[in-house]
Protein backbone atom coordinates (compact mmCIF):
# COMPACT_ATOMS: atom_id res chain seq x y z
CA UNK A 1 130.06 125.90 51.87
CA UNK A 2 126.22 125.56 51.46
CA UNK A 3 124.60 122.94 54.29
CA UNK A 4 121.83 120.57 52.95
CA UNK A 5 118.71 120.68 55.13
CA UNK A 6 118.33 117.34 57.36
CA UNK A 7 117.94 114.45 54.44
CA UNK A 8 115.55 113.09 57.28
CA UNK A 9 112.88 115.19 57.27
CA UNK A 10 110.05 114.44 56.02
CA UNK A 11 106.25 116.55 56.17
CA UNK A 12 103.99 114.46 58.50
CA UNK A 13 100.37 115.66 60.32
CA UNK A 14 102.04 115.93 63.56
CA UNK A 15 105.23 116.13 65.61
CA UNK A 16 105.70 112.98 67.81
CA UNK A 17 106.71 114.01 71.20
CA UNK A 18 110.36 112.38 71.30
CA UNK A 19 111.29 114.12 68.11
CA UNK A 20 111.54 111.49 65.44
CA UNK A 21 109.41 110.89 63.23
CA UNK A 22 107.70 107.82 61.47
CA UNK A 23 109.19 108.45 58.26
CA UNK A 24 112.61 110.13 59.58
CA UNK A 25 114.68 106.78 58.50
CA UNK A 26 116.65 107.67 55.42
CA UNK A 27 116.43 108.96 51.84
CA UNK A 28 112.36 108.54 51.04
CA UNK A 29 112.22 104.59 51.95
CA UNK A 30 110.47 103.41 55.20
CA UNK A 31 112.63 100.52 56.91
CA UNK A 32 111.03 97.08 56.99
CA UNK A 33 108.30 96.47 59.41
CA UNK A 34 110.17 93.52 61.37
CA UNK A 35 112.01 94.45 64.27
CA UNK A 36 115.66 95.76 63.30
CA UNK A 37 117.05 92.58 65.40
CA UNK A 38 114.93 90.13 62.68
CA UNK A 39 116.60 91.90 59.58
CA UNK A 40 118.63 89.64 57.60
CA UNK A 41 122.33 90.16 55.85
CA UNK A 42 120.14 91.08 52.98
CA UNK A 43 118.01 93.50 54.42
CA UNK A 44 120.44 95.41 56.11
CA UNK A 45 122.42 95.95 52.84
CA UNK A 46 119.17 97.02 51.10
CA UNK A 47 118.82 99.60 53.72
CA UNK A 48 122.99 100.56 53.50
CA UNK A 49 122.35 101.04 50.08
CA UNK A 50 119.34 102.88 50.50
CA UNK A 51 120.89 105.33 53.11
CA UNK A 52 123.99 105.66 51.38
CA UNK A 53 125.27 103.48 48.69
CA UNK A 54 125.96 100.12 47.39
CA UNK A 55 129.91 100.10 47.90
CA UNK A 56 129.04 100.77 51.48
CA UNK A 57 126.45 98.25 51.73
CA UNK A 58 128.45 95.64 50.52
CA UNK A 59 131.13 96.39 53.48
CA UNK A 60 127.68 95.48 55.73
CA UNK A 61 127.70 92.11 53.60
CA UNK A 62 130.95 90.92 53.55
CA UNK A 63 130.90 91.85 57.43
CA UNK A 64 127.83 89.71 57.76
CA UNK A 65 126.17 92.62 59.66
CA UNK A 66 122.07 91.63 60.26
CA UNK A 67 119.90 93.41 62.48
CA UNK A 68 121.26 92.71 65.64
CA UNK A 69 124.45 93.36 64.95
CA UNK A 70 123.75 96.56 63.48
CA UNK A 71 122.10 97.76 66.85
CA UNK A 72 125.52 97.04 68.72
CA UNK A 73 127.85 98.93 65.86
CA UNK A 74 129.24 102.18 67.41
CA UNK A 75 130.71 105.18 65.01
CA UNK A 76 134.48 104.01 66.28
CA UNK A 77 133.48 100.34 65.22
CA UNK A 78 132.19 101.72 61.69
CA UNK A 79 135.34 103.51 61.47
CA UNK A 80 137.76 101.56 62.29
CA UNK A 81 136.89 98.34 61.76
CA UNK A 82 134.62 98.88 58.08
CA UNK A 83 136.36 101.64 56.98
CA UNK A 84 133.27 104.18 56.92
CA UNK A 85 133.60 107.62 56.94
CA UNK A 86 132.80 109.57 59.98
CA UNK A 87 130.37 111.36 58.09
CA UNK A 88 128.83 108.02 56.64
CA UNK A 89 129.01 106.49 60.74
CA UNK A 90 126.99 109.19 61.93
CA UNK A 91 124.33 108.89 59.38
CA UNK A 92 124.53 104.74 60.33
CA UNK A 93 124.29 105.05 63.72
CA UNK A 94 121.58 108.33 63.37
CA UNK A 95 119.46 105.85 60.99
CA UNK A 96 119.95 103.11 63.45
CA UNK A 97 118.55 105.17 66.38
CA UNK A 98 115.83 106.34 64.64
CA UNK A 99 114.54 103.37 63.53
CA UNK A 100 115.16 102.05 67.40
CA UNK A 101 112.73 104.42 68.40
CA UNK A 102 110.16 104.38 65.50
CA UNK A 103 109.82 100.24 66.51
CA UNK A 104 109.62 101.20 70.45
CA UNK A 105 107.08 104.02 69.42
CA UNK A 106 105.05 101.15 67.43
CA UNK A 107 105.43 98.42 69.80
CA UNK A 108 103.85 100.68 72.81
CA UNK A 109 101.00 101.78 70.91
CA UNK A 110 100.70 98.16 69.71
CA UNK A 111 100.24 97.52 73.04
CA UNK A 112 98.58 100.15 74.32
């Protein structure tokens, strides 16, 4: 059984120093510049889709799952209550943590 390499990574000038990079979201598509907790319904499917696939983002629509709610889901919620794969979790909650720390990364400097 052959391994894929990470469908994260991406070639960038530099390494950020917490490991995750600014285009380490998903499959080739940068998440929307609002914060995560601002995405609507709609945006969170586009990124579902995005990451995985449109039967799966739908799941995230009929759920009513926005941006804030997609910061609280756990792998055991995606599970058991939406019916993901564990595979397909992981990559939710992986996406979902990266682009947590992407926005943290951008607010600081924002601020800085």
């Amino acid at each position: 059984m052959e391994v894929s390499e990470d469908v994260y990574s991406y070639s960038t000038a530099s390494e950020p120093e917490n490991g995750v990079d600014a285009n380490d979201l998903n499959t080739g598509q940068v998440a929307p510049s609002q914060p995560m907790k601002q995405w609507t319904v709609e945006v969170v499917a586009s990124e579902m889709s995005k990451l995985l696939d449109s039967a799966i983002a739908a799941k995230f629509v009929e759920q009513q799952i926005d941006g804030r709610s997609l910061g609280l889901l756990t792998t055991d919620l995606l599970v058991t209550h939406m019916g993901l794969a564990l595979g397909q979790a992981l990559k939710v909650v992986d996406f979902v943590k990266s682009v947590q720390s992407l926005q943290k990364r951008q607010q600081s400097s924002d601020g800085a």
